[in-house]
Structure formats: structure tokens, C-alpha cells
C-alpha atoms as a PDB file:
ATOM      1  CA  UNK A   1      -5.590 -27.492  31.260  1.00  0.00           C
ATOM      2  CA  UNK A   2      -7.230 -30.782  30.158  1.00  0.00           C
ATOM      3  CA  UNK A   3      -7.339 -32.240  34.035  1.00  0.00           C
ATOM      4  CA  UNK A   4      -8.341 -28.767  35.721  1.00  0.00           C
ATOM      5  CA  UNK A   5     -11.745 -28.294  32.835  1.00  0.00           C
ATOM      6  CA  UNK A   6     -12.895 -31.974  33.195  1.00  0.00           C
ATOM      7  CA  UNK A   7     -12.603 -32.239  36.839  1.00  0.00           C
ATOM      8  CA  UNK A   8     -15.174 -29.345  36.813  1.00  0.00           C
ATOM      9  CA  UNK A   9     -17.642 -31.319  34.690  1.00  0.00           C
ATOM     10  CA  UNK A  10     -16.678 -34.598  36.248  1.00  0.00           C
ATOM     11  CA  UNK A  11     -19.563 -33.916  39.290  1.00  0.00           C
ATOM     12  CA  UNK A  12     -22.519 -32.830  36.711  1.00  0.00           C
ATOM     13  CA  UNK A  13     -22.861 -36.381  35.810  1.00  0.00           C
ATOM     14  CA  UNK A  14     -21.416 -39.419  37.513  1.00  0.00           C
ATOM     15  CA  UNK A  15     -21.834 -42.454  35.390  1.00  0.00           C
ATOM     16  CA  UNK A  16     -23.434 -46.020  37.419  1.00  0.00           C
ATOM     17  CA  UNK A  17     -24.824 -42.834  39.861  1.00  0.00           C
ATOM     18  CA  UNK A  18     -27.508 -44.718  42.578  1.00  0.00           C
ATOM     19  CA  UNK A  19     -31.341 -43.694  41.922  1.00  0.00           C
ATOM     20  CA  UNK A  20     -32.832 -41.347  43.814  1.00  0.00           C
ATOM     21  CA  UNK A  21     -35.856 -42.553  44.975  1.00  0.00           C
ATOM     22  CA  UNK A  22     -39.250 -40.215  44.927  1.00  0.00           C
ATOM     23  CA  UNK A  23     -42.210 -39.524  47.086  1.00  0.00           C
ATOM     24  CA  UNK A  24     -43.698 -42.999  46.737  1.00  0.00           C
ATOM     25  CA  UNK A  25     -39.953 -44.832  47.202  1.00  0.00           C
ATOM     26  CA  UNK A  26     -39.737 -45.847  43.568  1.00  0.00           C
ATOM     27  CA  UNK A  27     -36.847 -44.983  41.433  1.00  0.00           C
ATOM     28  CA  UNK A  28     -37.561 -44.205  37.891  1.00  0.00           C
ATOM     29  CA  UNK A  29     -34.467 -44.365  35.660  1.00  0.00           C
ATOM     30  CA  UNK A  30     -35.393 -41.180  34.051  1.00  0.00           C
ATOM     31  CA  UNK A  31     -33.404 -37.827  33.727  1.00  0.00           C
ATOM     32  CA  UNK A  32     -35.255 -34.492  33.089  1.00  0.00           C
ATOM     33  CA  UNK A  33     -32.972 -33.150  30.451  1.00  0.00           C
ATOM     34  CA  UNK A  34     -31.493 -35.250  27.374  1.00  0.00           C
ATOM     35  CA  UNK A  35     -28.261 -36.127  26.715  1.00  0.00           C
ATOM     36  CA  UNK A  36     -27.943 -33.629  23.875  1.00  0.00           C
ATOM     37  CA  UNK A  37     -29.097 -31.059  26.829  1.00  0.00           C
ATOM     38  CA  UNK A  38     -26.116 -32.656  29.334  1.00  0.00           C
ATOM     39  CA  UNK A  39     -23.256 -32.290  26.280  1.00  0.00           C
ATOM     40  CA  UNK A  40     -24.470 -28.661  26.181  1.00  0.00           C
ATOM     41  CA  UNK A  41     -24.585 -28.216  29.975  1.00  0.00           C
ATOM     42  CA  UNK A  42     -20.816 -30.153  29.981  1.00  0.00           C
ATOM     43  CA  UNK A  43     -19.507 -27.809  26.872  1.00  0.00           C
ATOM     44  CA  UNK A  44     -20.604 -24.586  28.029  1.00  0.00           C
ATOM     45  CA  UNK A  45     -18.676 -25.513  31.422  1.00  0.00           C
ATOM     46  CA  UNK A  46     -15.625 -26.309  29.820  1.00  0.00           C
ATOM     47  CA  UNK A  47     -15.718 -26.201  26.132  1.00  0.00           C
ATOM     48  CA  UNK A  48     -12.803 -27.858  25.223  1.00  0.00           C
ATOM     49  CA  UNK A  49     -13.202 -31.626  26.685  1.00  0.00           C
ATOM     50  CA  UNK A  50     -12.671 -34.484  24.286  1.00  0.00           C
ATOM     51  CA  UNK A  51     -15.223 -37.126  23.314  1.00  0.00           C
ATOM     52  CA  UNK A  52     -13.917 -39.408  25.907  1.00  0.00           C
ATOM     53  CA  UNK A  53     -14.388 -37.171  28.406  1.00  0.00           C
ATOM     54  CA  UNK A  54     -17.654 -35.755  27.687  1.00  0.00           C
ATOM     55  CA  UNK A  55     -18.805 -39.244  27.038  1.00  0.00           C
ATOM     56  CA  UNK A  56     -17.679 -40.128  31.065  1.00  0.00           C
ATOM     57  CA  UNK A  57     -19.255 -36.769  32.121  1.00  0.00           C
ATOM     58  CA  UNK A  58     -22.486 -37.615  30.348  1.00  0.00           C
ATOM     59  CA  UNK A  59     -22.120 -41.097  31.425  1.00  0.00           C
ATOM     60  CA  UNK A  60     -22.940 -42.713  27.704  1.00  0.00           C
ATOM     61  CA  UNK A  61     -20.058 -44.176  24.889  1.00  0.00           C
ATOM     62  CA  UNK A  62     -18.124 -42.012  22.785  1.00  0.00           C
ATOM     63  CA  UNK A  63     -19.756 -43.073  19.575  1.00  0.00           C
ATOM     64  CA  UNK A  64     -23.038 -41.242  21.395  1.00  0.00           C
ATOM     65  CA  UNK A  65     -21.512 -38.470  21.905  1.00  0.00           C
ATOM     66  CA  UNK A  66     -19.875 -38.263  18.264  1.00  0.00           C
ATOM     67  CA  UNK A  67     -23.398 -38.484  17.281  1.00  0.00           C
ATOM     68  CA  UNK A  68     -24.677 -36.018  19.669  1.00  0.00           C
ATOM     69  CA  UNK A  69     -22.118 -33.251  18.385  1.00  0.00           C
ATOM     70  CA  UNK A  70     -22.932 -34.378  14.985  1.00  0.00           C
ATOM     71  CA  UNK A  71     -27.059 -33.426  15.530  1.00  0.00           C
ATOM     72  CA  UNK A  72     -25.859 -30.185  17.748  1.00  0.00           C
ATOM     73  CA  UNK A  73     -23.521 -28.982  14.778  1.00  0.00           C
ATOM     74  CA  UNK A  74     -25.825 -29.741  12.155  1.00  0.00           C
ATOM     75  CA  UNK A  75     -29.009 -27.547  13.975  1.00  0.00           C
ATOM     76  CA  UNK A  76     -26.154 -24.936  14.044  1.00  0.00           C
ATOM     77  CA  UNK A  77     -26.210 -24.620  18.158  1.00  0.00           C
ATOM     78  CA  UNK A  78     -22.295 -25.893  18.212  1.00  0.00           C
ATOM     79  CA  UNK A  79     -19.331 -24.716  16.342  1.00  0.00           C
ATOM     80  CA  UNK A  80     -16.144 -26.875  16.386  1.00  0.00           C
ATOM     81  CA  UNK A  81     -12.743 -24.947  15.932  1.00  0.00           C
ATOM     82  CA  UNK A  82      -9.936 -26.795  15.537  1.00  0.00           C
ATOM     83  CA  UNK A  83      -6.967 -25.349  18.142  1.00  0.00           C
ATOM     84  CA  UNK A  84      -4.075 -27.037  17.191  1.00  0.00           C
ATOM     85  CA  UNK A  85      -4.586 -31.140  17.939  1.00  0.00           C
ATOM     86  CA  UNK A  86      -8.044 -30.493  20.072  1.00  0.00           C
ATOM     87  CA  UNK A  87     -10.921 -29.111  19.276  1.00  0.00           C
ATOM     88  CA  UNK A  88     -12.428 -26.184  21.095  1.00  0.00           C
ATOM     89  CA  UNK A  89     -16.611 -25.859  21.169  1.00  0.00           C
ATOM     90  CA  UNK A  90     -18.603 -22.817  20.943  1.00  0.00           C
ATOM     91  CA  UNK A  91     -22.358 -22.635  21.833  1.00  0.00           C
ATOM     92  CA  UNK A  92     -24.371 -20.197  19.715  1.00  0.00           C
ATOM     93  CA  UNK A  93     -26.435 -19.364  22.425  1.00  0.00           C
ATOM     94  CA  UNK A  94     -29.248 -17.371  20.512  1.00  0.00           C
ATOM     95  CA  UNK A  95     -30.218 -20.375  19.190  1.00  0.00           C
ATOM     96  CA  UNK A  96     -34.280 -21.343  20.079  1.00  0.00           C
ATOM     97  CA  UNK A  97     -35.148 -24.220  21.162  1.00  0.00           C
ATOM     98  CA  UNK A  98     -36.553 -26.930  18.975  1.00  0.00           C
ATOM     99  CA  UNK A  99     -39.681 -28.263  20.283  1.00  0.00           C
ATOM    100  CA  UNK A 100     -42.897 -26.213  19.792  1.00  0.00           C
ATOM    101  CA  UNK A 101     -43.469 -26.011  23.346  1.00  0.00           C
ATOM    102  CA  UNK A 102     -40.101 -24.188  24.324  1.00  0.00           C
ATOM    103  CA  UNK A 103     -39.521 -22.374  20.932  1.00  0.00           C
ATOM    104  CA  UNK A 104     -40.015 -19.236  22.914  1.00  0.00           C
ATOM    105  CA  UNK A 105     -36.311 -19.415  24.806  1.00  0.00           C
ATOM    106  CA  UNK A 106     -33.122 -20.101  23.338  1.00  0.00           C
ATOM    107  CA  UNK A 107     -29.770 -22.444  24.091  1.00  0.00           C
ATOM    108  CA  UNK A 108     -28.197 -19.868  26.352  1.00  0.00           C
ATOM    109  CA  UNK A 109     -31.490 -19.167  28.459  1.00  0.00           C
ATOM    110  CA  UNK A 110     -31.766 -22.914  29.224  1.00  0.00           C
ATOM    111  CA  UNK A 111     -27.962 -22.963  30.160  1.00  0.00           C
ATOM    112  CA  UNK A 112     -28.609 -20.122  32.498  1.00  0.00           C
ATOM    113  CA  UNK A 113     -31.648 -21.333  34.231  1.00  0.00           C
ATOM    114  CA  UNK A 114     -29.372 -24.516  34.748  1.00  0.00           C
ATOM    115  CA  UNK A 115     -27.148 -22.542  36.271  1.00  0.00           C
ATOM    116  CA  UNK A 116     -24.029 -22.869  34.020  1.00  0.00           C
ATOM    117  CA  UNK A 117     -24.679 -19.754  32.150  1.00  0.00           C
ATOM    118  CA  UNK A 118     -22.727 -17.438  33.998  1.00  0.00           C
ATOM    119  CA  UNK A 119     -20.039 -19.647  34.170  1.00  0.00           C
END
């Protein structure tokens, strides 16, 4: 179970990944969604990785991603069960958005118009 779930999030995010360069040929070392976002993206695809997995998914350390989890848990958009020695996460996916410009949709619409909502 633990190989099949991460090599599905393995390809979202492969860590020392080359640039892609843009219109001009530059290559801004920039992502369009946050890290917290990616964990999400990562959790809802298989929501039962460990930290060191999710960390080489993301592409950051562990200790990030401890802290990540910490900061999704504590807004009350991740639950953490315990199942057994692992723990299993659960998106609450009516959860809004935090910033005042995308208040308006929630956890589970952003997942979707990633296209991992369906799953």
C-alpha cells in the first residue's frame, strides 16, 4: 500500500526538477501554488503518505512539512487519524480559502480545479 500511493504522488513534484524557461528564455524559480497548496494537492491524492514521503513529493525537508501539517491542522483544513502505526489525513474540503482575494472558494474547489479532486 505504502509503494503503490507514493508512486502516484511521486510525478506531481520531482525534487532538483530543471526550470522551465518562459516567453523571454528566463527561468524564474517560482511555483504558482505554495507548498502548503502542494501537501494538500499530495494528501488528497493519497492521504496516507508519511512525512518523508510527502517531504520528497513536495521536494522540501521533513521538518517543513511537520510544520506545514502543523499550520494545515491548526486552520482546521486537515485532520490526522491515527490507523494503527501511520497516520491517515483527511481534507475538510468546505474549508474557504484564507486570503481575501480567494475567500469566495473553498479547499476542495481548488483541489478540483487542480485536477485531483475527483481522484
Amino acid at each position: 500500500m505504502y509503494y503503490k500511493s507514493y508512486e502516484t504522488v511521486k510525478p506531481l513534484v520531482k525534487k532538483n526538477q530543471k526550470k522551465v524557461s518562459g516567453p523571454a528564455g528566463d527561468a524564474p524559480g517560482f511555483t504558482y501554488l505554495s507548498n502548503h497548496t502542494h501537501a494538500l494537492v499530495a494528501l488528497d491524492t493519497s492521504p496516507d503518505l508519511r512525512v518523508r514521503d510527502l517531504a520528497d513529493a513536495i521536494g522540501i525537508t521533513e521538518r517543513a512539512v511537520q510544520r506545514i501539517l502543523a499550520d494545515l491542522e491548526a486552520v482546521g483544513v486537515l485532520v490526522r487519524e491515527r490507523v494503527g502505526r501511520r497516520n491517515h489525513y483527511r481534507i475538510v474540503r468546505k474549508s474557504r480559502l484564507r486570503h481575501p482575494l480567494e475567500q469566495h472558494c473553498t479547499v476542495g474547489c481548488l483541489l478540483e480545479g487542480i485536477g485531483r479532486g475527483g481522484r
